[in-house]
PDB file of N, CA and C in Angstrom:
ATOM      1  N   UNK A   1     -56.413 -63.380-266.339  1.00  0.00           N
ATOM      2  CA  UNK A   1     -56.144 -62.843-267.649  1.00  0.00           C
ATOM      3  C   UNK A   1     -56.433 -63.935-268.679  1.00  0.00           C
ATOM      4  N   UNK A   2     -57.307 -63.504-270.059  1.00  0.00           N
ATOM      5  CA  UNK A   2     -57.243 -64.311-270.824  1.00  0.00           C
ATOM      6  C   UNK A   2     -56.456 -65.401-271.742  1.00  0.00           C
ATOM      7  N   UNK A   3     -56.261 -66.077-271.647  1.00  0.00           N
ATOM      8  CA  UNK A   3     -55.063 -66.922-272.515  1.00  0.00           C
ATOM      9  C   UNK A   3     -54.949 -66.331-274.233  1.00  0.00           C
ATOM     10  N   UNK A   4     -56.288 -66.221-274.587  1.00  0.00           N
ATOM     11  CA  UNK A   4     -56.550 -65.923-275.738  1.00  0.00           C
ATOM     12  C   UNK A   4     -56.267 -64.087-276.431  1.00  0.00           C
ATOM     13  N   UNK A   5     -56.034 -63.560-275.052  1.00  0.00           N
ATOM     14  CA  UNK A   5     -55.414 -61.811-275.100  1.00  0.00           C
ATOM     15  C   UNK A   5     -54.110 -62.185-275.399  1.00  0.00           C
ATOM     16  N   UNK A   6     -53.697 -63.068-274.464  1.00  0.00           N
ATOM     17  CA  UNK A   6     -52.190 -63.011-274.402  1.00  0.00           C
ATOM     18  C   UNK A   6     -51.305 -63.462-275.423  1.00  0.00           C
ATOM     19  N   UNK A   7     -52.424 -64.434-276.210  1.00  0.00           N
ATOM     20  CA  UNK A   7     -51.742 -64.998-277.017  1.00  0.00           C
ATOM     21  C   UNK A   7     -51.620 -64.122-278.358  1.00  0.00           C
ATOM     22  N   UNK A   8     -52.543 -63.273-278.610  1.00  0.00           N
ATOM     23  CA  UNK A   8     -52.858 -62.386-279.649  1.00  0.00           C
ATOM     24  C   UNK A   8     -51.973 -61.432-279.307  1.00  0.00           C
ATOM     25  N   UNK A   9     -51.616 -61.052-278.073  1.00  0.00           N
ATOM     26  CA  UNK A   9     -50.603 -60.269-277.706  1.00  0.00           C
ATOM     27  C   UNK A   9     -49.266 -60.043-278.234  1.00  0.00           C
ATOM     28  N   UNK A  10     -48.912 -61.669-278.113  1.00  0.00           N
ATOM     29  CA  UNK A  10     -47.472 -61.604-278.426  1.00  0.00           C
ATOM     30  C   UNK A  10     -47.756 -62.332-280.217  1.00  0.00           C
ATOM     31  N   UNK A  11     -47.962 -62.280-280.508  1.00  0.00           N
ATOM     32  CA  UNK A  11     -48.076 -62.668-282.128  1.00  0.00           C
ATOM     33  C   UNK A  11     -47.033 -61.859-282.372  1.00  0.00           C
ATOM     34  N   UNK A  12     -46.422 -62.721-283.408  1.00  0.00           N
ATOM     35  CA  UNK A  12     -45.337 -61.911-284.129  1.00  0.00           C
ATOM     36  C   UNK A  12     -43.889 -61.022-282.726  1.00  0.00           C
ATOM     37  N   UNK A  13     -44.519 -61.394-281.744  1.00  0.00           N
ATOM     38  CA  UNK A  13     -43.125 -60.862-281.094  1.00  0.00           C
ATOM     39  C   UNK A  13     -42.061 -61.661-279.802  1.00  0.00           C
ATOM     40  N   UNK A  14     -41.155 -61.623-279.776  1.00  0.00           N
ATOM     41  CA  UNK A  14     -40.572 -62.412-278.981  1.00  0.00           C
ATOM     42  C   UNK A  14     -40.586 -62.282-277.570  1.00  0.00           C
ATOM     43  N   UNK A  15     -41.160 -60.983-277.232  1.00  0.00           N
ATOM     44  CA  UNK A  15     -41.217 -60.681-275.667  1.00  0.00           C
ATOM     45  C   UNK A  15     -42.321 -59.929-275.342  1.00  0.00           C
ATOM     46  N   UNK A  16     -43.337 -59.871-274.397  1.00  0.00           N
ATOM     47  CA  UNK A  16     -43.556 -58.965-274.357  1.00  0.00           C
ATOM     48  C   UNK A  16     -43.906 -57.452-273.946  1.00  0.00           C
ATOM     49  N   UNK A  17     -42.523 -57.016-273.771  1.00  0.00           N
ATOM     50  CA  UNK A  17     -42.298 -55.280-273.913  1.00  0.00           C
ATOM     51  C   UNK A  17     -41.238 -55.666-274.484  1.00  0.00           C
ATOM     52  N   UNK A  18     -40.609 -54.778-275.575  1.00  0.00           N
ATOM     53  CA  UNK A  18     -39.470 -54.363-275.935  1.00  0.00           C
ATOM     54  C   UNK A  18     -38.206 -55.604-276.377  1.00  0.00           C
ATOM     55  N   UNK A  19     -37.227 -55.671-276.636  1.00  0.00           N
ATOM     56  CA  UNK A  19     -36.262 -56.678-277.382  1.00  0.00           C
ATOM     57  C   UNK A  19     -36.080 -57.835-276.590  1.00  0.00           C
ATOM     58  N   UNK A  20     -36.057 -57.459-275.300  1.00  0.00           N
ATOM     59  CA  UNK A  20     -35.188 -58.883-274.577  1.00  0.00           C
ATOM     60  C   UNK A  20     -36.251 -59.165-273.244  1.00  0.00           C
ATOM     61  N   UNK A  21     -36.371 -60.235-272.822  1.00  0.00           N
ATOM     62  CA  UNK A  21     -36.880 -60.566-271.247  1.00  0.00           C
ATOM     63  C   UNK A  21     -36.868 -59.250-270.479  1.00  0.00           C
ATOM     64  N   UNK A  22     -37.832 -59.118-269.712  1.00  0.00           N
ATOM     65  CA  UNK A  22     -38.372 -58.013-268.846  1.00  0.00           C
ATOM     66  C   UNK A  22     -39.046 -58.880-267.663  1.00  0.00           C
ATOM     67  N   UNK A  23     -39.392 -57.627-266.380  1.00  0.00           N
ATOM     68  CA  UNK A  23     -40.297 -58.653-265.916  1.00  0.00           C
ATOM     69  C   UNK A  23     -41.475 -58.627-266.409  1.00  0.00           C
ATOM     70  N   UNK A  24     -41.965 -57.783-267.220  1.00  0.00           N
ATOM     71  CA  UNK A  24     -43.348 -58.116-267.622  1.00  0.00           C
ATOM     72  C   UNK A  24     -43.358 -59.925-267.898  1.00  0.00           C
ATOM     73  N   UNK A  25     -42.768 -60.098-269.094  1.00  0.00           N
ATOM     74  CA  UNK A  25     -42.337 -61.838-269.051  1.00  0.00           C
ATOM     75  C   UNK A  25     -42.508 -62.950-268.205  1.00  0.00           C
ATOM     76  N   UNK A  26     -41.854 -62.504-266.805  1.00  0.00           N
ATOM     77  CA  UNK A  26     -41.825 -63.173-266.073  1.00  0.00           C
ATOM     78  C   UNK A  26     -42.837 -63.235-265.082  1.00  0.00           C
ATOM     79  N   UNK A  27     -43.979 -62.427-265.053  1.00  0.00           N
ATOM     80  CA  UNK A  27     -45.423 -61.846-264.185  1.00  0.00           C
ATOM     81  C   UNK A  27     -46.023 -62.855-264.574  1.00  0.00           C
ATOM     82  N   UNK A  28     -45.971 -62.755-266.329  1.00  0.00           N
ATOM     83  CA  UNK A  28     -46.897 -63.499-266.910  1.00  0.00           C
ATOM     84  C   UNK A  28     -46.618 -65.145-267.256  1.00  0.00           C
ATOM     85  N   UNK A  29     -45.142 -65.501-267.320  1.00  0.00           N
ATOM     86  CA  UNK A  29     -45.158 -66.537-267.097  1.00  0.00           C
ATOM     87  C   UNK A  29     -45.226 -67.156-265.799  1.00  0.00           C
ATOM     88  N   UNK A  30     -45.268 -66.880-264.562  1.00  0.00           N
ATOM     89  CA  UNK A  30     -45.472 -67.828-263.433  1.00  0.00           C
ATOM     90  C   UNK A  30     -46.639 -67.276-263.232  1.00  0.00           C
ATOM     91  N   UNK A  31     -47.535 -66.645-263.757  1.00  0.00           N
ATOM     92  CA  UNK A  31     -49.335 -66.513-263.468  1.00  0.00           C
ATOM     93  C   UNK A  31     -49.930 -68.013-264.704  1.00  0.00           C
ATOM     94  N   UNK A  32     -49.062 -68.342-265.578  1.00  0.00           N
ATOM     95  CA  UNK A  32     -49.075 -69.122-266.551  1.00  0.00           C
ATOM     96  C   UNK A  32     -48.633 -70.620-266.116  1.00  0.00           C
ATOM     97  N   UNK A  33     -47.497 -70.294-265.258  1.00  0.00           N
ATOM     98  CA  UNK A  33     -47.230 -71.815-264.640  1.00  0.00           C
ATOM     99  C   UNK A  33     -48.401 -73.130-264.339  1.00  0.00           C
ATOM    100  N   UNK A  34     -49.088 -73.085-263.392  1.00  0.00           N
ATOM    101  CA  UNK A  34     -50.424 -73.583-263.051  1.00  0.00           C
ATOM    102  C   UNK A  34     -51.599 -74.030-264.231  1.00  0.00           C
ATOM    103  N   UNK A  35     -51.343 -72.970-264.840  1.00  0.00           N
ATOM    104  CA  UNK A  35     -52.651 -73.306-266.138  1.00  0.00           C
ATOM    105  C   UNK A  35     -51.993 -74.027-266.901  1.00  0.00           C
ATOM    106  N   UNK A  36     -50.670 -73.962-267.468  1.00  0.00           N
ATOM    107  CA  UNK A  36     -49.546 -75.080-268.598  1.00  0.00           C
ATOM    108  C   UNK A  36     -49.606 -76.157-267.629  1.00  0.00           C
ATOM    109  N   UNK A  37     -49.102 -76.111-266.706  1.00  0.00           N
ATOM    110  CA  UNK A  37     -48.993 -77.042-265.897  1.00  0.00           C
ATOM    111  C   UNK A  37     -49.731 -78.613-265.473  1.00  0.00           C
ATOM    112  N   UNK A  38     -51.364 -77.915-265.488  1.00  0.00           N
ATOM    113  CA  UNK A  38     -52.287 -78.702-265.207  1.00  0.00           C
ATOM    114  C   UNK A  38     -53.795 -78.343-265.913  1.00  0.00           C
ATOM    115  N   UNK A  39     -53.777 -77.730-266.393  1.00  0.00           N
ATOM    116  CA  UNK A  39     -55.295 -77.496-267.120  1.00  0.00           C
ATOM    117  C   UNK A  39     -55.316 -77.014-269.007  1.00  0.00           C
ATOM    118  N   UNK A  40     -53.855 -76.443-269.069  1.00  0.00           N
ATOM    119  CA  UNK A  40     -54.432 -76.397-270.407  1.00  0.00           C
ATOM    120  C   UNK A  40     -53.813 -77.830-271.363  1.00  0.00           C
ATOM    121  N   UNK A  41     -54.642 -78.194-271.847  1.00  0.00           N
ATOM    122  CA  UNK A  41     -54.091 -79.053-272.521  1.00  0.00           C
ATOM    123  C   UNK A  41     -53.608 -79.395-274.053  1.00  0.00           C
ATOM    124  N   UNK A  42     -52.966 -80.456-274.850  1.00  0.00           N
ATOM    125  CA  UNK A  42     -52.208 -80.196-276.031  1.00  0.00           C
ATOM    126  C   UNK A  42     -53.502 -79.704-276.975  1.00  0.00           C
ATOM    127  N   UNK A  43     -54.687 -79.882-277.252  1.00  0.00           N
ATOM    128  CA  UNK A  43     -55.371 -79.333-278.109  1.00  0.00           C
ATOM    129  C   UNK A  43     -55.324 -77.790-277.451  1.00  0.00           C
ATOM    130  N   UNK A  44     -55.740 -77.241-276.581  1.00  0.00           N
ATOM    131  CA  UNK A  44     -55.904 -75.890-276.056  1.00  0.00           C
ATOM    132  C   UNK A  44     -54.925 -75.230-276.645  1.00  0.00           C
ATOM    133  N   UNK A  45     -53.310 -75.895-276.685  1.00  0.00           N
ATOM    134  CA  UNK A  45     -52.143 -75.243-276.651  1.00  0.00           C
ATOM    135  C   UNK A  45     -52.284 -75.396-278.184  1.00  0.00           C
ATOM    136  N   UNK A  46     -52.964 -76.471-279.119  1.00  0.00           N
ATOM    137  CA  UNK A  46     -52.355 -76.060-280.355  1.00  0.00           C
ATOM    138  C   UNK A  46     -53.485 -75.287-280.881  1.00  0.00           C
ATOM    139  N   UNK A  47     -54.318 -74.138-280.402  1.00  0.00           N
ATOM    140  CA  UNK A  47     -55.521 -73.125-280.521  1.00  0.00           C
ATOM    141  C   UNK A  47     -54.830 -72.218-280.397  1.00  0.00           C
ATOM    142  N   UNK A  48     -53.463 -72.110-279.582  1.00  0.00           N
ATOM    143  CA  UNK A  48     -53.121 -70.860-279.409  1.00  0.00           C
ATOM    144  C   UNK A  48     -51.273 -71.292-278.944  1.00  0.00           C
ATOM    145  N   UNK A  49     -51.324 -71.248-280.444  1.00  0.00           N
ATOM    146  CA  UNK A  49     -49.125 -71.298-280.839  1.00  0.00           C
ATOM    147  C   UNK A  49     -48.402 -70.188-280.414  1.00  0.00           C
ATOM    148  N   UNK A  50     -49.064 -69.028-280.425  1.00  0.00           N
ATOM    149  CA  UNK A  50     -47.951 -67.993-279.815  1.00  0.00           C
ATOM    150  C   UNK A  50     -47.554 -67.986-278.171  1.00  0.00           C
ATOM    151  N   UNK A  51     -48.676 -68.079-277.620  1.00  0.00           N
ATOM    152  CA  UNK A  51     -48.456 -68.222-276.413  1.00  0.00           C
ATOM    153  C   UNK A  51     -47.688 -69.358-276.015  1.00  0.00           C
ATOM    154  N   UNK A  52     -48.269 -70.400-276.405  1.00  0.00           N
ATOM    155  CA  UNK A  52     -48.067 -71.716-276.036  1.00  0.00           C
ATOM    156  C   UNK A  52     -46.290 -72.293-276.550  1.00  0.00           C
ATOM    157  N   UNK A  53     -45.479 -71.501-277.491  1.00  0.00           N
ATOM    158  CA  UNK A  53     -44.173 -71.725-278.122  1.00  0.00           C
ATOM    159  C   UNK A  53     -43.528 -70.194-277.353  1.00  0.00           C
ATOM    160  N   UNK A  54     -44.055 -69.260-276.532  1.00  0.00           N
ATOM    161  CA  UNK A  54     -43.056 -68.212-276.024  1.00  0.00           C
ATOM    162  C   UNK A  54     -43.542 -69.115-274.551  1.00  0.00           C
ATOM    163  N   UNK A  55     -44.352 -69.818-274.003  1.00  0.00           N
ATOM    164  CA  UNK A  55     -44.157 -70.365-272.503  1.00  0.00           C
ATOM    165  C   UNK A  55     -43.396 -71.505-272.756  1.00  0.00           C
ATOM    166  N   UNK A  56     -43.356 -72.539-273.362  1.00  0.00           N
ATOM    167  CA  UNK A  56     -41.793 -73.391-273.564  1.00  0.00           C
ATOM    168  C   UNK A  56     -40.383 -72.744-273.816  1.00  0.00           C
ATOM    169  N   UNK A  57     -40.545 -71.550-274.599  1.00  0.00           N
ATOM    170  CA  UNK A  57     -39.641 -71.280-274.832  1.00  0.00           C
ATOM    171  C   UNK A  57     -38.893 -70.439-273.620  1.00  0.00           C
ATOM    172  N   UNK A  58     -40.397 -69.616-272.414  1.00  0.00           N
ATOM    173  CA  UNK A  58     -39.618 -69.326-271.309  1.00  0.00           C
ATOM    174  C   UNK A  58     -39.174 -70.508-270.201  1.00  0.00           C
ATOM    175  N   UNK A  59     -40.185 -71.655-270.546  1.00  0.00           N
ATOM    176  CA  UNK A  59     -39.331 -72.468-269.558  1.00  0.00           C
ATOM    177  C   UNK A  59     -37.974 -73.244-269.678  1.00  0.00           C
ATOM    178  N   UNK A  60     -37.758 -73.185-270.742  1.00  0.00           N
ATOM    179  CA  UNK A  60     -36.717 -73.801-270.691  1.00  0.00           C
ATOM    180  C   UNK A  60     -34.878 -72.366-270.238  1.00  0.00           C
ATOM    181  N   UNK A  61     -35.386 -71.073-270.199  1.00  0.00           N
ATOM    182  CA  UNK A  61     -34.258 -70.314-269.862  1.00  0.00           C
ATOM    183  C   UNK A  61     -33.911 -70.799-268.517  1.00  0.00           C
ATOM    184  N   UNK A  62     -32.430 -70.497-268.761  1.00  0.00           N
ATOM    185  CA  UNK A  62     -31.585 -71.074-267.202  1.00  0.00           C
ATOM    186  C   UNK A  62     -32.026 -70.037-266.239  1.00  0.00           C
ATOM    187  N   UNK A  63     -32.474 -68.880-266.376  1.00  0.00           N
ATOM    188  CA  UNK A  63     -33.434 -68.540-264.846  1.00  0.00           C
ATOM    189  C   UNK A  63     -34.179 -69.540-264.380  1.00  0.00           C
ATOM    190  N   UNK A  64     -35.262 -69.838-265.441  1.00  0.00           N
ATOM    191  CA  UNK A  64     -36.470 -70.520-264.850  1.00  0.00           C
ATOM    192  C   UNK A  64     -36.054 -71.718-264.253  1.00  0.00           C
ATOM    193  N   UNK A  65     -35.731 -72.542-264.838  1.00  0.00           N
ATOM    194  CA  UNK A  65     -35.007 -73.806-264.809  1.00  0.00           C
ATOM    195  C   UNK A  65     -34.100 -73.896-263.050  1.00  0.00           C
ATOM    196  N   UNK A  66     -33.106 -72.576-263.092  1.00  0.00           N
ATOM    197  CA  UNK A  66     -32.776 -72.651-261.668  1.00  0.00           C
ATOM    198  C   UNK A  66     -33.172 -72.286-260.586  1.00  0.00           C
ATOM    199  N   UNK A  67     -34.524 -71.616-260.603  1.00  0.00           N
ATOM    200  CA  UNK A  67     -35.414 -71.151-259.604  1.00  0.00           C
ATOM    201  C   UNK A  67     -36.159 -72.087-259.501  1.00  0.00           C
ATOM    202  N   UNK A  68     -37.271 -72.724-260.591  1.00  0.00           N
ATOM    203  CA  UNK A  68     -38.131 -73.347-260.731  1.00  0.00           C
ATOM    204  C   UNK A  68     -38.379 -74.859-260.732  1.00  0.00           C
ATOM    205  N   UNK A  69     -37.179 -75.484-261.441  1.00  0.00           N
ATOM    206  CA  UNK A  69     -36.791 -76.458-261.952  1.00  0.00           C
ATOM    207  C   UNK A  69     -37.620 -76.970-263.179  1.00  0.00           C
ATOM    208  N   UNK A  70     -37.857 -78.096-263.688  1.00  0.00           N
ATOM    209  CA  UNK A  70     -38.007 -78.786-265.204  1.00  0.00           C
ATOM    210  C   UNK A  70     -39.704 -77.919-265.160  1.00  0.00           C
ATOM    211  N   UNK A  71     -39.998 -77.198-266.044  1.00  0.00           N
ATOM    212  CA  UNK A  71     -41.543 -77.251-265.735  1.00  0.00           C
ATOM    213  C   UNK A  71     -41.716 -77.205-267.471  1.00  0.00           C
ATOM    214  N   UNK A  72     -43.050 -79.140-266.783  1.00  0.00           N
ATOM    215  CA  UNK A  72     -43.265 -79.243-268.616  1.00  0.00           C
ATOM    216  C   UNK A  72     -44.884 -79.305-268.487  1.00  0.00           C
ATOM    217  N   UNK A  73     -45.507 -78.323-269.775  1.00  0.00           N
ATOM    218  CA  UNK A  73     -47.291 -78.365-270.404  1.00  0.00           C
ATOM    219  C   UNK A  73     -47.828 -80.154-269.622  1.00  0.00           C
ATOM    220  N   UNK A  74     -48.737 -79.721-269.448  1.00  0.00           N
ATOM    221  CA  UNK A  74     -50.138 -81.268-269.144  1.00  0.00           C
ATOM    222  C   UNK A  74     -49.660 -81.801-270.820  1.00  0.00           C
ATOM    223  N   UNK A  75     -49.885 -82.945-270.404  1.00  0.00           N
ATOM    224  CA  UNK A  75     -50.092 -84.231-271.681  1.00  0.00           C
ATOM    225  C   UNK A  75     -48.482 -83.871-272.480  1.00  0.00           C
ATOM    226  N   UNK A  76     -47.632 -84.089-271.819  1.00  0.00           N
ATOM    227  CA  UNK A  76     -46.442 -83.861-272.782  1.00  0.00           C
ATOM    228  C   UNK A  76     -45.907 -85.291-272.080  1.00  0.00           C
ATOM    229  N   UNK A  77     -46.688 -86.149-271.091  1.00  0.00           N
ATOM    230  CA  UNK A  77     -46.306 -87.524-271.092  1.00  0.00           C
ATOM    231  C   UNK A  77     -44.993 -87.760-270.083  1.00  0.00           C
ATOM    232  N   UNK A  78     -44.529 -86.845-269.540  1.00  0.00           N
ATOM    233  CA  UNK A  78     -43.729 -86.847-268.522  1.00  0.00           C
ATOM    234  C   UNK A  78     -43.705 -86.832-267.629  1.00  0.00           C
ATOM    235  N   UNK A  79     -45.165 -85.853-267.334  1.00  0.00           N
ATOM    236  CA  UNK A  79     -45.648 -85.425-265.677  1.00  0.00           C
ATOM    237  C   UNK A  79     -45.113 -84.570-265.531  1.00  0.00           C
ATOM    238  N   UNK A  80     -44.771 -83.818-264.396  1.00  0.00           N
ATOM    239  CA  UNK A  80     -43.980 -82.615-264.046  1.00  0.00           C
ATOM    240  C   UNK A  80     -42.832 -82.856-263.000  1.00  0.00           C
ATOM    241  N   UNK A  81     -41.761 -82.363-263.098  1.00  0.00           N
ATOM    242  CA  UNK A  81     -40.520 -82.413-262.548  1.00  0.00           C
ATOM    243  C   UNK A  81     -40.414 -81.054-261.362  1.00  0.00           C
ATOM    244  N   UNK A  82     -39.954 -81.688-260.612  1.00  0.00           N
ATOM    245  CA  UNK A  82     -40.023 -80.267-259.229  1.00  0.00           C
ATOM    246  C   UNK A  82     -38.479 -79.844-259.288  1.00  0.00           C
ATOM    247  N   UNK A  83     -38.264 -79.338-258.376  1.00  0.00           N
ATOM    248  CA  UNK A  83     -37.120 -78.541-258.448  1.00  0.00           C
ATOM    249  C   UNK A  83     -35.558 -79.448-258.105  1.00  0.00           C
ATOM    250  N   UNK A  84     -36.783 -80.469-256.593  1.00  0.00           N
ATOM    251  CA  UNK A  84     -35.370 -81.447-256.412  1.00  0.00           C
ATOM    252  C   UNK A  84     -35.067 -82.439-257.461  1.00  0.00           C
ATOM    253  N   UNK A  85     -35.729 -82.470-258.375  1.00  0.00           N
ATOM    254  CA  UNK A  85     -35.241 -83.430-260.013  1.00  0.00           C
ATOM    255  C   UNK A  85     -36.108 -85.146-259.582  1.00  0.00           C
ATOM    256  N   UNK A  86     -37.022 -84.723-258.493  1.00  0.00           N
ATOM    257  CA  UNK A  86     -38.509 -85.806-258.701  1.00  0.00           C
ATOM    258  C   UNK A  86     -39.346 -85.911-259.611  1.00  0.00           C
ATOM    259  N   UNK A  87     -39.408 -86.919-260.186  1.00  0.00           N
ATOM    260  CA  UNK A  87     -41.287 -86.478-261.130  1.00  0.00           C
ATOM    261  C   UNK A  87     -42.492 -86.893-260.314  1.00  0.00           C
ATOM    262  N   UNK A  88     -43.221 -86.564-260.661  1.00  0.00           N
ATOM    263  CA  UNK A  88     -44.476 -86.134-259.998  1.00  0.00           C
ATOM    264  C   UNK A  88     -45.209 -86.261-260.994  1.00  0.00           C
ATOM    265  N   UNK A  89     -46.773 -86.891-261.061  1.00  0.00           N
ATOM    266  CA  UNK A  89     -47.807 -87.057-261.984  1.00  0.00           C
ATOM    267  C   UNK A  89     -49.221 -86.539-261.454  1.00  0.00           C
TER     268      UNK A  89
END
């Protein structure tokens, strides 16, 4: 799926289907994991703010966080954190 659909997608909305988290949300954020993760990077992400401020904003919910553990964007200078609270680069 395009990054650039998705992001036009959610413009202007906080979820997307309907008021609150769904799984639609959650399909699309762990098909999203991998690409934040390791390929898109801070210029990519600042091409496309909607997407890129509703996938921080899903990683940081205490679902994700307790299934998933710390998961932070490429080039945010931290590396990525796994679930047992290792970092990893």
């Amino acid at each position: 799926m395009s990054v650039k659909i998705l992001n036009d997608k959610i413009k202007n909305k906080e979820w997307f289907v309907g008021d609150g988290l769904t799984l639609a949300d959650i399909v699309v954020f762990n098909s999203l994991i991998i690409p934040f993760s390791f390929i898109l990077d801070p210029g990519f992400r600042k091409a496309m703010p909607n997407i890129s401020s509703w996938w921080e904003k899903m990683s940081k919910l205490d679902l994700v966080k307790n299934t998933a553990g710390l998961l932070l964007p490429v080039g945010s200078g931290a590396g990525t954190q796994t679930k047992g609270g290792k970092k990893g680069n």
